[in-house]
Structures are given as structure tokens and as C-alpha cells.
C-alpha atoms as a PDB file:
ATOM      1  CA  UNK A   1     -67.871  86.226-127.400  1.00  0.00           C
ATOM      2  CA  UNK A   2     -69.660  88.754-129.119  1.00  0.00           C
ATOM      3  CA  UNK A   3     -73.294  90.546-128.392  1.00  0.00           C
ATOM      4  CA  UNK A   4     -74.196  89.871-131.688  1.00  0.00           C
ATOM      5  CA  UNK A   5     -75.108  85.741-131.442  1.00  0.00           C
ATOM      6  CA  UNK A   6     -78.298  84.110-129.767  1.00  0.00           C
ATOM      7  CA  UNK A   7     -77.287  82.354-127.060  1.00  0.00           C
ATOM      8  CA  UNK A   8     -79.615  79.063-127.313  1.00  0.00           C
ATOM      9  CA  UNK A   9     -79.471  78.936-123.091  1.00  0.00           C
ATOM     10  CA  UNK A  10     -79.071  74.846-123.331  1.00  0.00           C
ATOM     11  CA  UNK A  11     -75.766  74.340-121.707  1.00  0.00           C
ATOM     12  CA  UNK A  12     -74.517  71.272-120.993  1.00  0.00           C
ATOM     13  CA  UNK A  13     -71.065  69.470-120.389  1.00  0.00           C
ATOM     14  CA  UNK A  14     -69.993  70.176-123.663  1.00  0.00           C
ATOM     15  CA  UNK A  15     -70.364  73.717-123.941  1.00  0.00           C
ATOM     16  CA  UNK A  16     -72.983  76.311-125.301  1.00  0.00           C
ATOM     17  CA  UNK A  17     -74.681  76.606-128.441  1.00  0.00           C
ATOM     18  CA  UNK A  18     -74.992  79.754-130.052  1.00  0.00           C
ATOM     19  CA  UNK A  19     -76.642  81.138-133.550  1.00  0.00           C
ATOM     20  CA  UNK A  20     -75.421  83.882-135.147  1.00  0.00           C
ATOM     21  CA  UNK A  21     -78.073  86.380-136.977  1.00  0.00           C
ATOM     22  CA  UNK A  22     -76.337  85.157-140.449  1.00  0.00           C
ATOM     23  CA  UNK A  23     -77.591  82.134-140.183  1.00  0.00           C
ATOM     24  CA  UNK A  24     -81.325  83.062-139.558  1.00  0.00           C
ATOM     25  CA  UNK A  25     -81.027  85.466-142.825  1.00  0.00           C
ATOM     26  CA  UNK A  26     -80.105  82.173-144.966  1.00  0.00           C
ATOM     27  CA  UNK A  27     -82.440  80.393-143.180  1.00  0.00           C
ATOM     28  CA  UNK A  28     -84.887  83.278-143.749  1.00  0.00           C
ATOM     29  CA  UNK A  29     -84.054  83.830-147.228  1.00  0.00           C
ATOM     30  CA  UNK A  30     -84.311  80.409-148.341  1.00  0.00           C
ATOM     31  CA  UNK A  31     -87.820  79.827-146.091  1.00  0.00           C
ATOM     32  CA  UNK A  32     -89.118  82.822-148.436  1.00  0.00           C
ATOM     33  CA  UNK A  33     -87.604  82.115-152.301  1.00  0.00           C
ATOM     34  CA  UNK A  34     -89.569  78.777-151.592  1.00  0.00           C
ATOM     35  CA  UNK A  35     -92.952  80.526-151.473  1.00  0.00           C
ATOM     36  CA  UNK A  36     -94.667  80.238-154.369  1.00  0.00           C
ATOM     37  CA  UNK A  37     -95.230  83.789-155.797  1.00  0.00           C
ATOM     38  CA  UNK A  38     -91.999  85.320-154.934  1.00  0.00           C
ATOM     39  CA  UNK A  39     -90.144  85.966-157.605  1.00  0.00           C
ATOM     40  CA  UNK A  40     -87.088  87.779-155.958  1.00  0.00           C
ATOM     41  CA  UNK A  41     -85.328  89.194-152.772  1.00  0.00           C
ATOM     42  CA  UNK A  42     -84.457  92.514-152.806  1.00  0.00           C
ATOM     43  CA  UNK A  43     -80.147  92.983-152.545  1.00  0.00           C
ATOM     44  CA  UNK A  44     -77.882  95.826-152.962  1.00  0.00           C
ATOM     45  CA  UNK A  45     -75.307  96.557-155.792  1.00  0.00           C
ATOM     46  CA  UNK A  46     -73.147  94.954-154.117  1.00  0.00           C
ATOM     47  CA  UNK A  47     -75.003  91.608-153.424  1.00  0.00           C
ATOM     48  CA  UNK A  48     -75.930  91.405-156.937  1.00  0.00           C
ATOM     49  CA  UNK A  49     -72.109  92.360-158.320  1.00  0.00           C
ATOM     50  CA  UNK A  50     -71.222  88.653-156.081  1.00  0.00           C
ATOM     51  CA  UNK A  51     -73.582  86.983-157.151  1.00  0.00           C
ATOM     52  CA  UNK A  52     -72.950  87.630-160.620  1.00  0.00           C
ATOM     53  CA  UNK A  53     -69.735  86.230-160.109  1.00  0.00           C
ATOM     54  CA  UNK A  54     -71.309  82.723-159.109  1.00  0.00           C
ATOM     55  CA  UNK A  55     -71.432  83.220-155.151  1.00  0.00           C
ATOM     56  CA  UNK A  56     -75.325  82.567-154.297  1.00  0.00           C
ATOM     57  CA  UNK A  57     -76.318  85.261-151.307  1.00  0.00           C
ATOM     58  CA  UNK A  58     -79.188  83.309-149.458  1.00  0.00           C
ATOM     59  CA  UNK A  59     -79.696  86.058-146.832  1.00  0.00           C
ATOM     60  CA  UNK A  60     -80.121  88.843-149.652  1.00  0.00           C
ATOM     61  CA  UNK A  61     -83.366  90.813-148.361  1.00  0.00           C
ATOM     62  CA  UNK A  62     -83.369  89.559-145.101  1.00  0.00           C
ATOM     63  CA  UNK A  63     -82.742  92.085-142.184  1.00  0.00           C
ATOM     64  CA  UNK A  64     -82.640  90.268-138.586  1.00  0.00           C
ATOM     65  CA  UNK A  65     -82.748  92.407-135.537  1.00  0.00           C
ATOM     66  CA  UNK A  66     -81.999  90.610-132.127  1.00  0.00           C
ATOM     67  CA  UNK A  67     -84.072  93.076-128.827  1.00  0.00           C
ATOM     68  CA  UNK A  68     -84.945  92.715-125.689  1.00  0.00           C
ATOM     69  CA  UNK A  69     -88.499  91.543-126.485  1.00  0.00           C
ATOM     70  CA  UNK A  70     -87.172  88.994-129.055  1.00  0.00           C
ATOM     71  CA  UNK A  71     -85.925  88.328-132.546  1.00  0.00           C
ATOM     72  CA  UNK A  72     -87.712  90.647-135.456  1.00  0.00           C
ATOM     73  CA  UNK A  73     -87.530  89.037-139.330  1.00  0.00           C
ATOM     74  CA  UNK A  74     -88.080  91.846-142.209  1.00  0.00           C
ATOM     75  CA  UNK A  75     -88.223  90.358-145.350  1.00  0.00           C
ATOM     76  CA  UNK A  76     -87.860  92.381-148.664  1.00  0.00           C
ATOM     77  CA  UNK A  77     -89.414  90.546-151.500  1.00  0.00           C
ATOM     78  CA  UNK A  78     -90.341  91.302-155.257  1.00  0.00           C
ATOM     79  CA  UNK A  79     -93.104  89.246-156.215  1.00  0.00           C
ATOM     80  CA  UNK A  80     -94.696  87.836-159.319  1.00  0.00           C
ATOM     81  CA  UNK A  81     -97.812  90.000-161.051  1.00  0.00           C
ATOM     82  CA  UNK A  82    -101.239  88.203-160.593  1.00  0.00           C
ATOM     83  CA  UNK A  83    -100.851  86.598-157.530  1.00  0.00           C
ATOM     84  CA  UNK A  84    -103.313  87.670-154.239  1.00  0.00           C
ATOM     85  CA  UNK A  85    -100.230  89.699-152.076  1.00  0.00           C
ATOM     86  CA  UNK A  86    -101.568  89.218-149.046  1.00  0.00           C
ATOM     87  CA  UNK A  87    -102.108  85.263-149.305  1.00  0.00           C
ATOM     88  CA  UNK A  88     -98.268  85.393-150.704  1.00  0.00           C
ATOM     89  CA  UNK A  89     -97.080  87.351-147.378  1.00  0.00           C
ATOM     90  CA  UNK A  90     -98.825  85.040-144.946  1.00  0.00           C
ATOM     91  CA  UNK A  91     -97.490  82.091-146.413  1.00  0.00           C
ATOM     92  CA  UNK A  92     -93.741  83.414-146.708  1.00  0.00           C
ATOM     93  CA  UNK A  93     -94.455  84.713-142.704  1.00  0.00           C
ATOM     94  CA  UNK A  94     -95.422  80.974-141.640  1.00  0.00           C
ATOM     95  CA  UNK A  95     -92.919  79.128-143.480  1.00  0.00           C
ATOM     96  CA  UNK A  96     -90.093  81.535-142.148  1.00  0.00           C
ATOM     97  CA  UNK A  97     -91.696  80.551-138.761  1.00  0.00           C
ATOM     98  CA  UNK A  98     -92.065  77.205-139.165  1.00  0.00           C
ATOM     99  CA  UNK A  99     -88.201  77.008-140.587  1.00  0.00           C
ATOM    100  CA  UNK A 100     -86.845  78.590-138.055  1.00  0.00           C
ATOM    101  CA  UNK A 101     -88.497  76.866-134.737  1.00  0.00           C
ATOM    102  CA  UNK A 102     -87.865  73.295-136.597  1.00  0.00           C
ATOM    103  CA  UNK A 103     -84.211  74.560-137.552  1.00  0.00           C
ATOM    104  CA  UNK A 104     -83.033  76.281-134.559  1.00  0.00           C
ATOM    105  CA  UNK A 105     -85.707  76.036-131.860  1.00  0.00           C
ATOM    106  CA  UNK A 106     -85.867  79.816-132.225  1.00  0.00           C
ATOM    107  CA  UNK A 107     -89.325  81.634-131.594  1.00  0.00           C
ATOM    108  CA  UNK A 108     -89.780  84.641-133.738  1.00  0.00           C
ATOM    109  CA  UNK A 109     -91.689  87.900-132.141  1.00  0.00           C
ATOM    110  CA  UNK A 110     -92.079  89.031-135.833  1.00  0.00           C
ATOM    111  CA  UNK A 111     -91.590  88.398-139.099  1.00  0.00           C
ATOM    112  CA  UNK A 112     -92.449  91.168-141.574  1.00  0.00           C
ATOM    113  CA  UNK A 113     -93.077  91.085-145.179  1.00  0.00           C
ATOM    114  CA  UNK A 114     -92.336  94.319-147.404  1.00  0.00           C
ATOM    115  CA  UNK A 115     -92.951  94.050-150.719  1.00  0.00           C
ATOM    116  CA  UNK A 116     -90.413  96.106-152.436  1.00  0.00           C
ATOM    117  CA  UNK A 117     -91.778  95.451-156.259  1.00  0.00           C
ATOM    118  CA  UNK A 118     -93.834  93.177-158.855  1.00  0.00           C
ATOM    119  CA  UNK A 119     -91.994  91.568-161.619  1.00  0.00           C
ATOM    120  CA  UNK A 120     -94.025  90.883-165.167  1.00  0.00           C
ATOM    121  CA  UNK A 121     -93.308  87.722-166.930  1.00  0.00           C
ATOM    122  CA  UNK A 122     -92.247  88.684-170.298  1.00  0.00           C
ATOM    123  CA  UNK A 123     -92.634  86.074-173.255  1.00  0.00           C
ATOM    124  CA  UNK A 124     -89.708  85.285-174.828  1.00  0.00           C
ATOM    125  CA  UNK A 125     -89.506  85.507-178.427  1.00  0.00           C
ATOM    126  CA  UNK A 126     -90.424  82.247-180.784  1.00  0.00           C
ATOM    127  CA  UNK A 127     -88.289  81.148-183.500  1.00  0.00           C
ATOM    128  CA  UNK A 128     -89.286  80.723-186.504  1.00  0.00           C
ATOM    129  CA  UNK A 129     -88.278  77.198-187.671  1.00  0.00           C
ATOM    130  CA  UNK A 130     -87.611  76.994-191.498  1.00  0.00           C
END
């Protein structure tokens, strides 16, 4: 098999179960667009080029790193003007937690929040009725 999976270490007379770090970024992802206050997550041309073409990318802006010491969550988010940042980060850091321990049994050793932008809401134009 290959290095790159979490071996979940509960074998039984089945087999093994094991997660691969693709499925914590859409797990991630979706824990985070949830939080109110975020208004994006960061991609790459080539993320937003798919998704343009109708695929949805739920672990855009999610970077999972599997060490020694344990799993490590950035998050890359662009969030909405006025709100309090910090507030915003904590709650998008405890409901990627919470996600992830009721999803996969997974402990995190960190999950960190970089804000990569603010977005502005811009009013949209009213019609004139006649």
C-alpha cells in the first residue's frame, strides 16, 4: 500500500481501514465553507479552471501533512469584511476538529488558519421598474 494513507490501527477479521489525506481535505474544506464568515477557500488556476466547468473541489485550500508527531490541517481561507478574524479562525479550527474526530476518529495535532484575503460585498445594481 502506499505511505501516503492513515492507517486507522483497528484491524479485525475483515481487514484494515485506512484514510487517505484526500479525504481529510474534503472533510476539511467542507468543516470550514460552513463557518459563518468565510467567504472563500483559496485554490489555484487550475482548481478554479475545474470548477468552472461544474466539478465542485471541496479540498480547495486545504493542505494536510501526515508526521511523526501527528496529522497538521492548514487551512487557506478568504473571509468576509466586518467580521472579528480571530472569533472566525477559532470557530473554523473547532469545527474542522470536531468533523474530523466524529468522521474518522482522527485526532488532529493542528489545525491552522491563514487568512489569505477579505472579500467586500458589493451591492448589486437596482432596476429601475417603469
Amino acid at each position: 500500500m502506499s505511505e501516503n494513507v492513515i492507517n486507522m490501527g483497528q484491524e479485525s477479521s475483515l481487514g484494515k481501514v485506512e484514510i487517505a489525506p484526500e479525504v481529510i481535505e474534503v472533510i476539511a474544506g467542507i468543516a470550514s465553507t460552513e463557518v459563518e464568515g468565510v467567504a472563500a477557500m483559496r485554490g489555484n488556476f487550475a482548481a478554479g479552471v475545474v470548477e468552472k466547468l461544474g466539478k465542485k473541489n471541496h479540498g480547495k485550500g486545504v493542505k494536510v501533512e501526515l508526521t511523526d508527531d501527528g496529522i497538521i490541517v492548514d487551512i487557506f481561507v478568504v473571509m468576509n469584511f466586518g467580521v472579528s478574524i480571530p472569533l472566525v479562525a477559532q470557530k473554523i479550527q473547532d469545527n474542522v476538529r470536531q468533523a474530523l474526530l466524529t468522521m474518522t476518529g482522527l485526532e488532529l495535532k493542528e489545525v491552522n488558519v491563514h487568512v489569505v484575503g477579505v472579500t467586500f460585498d458589493t451591492p448589486k445594481p437596482e432596476v429601475e421598474s417603469l
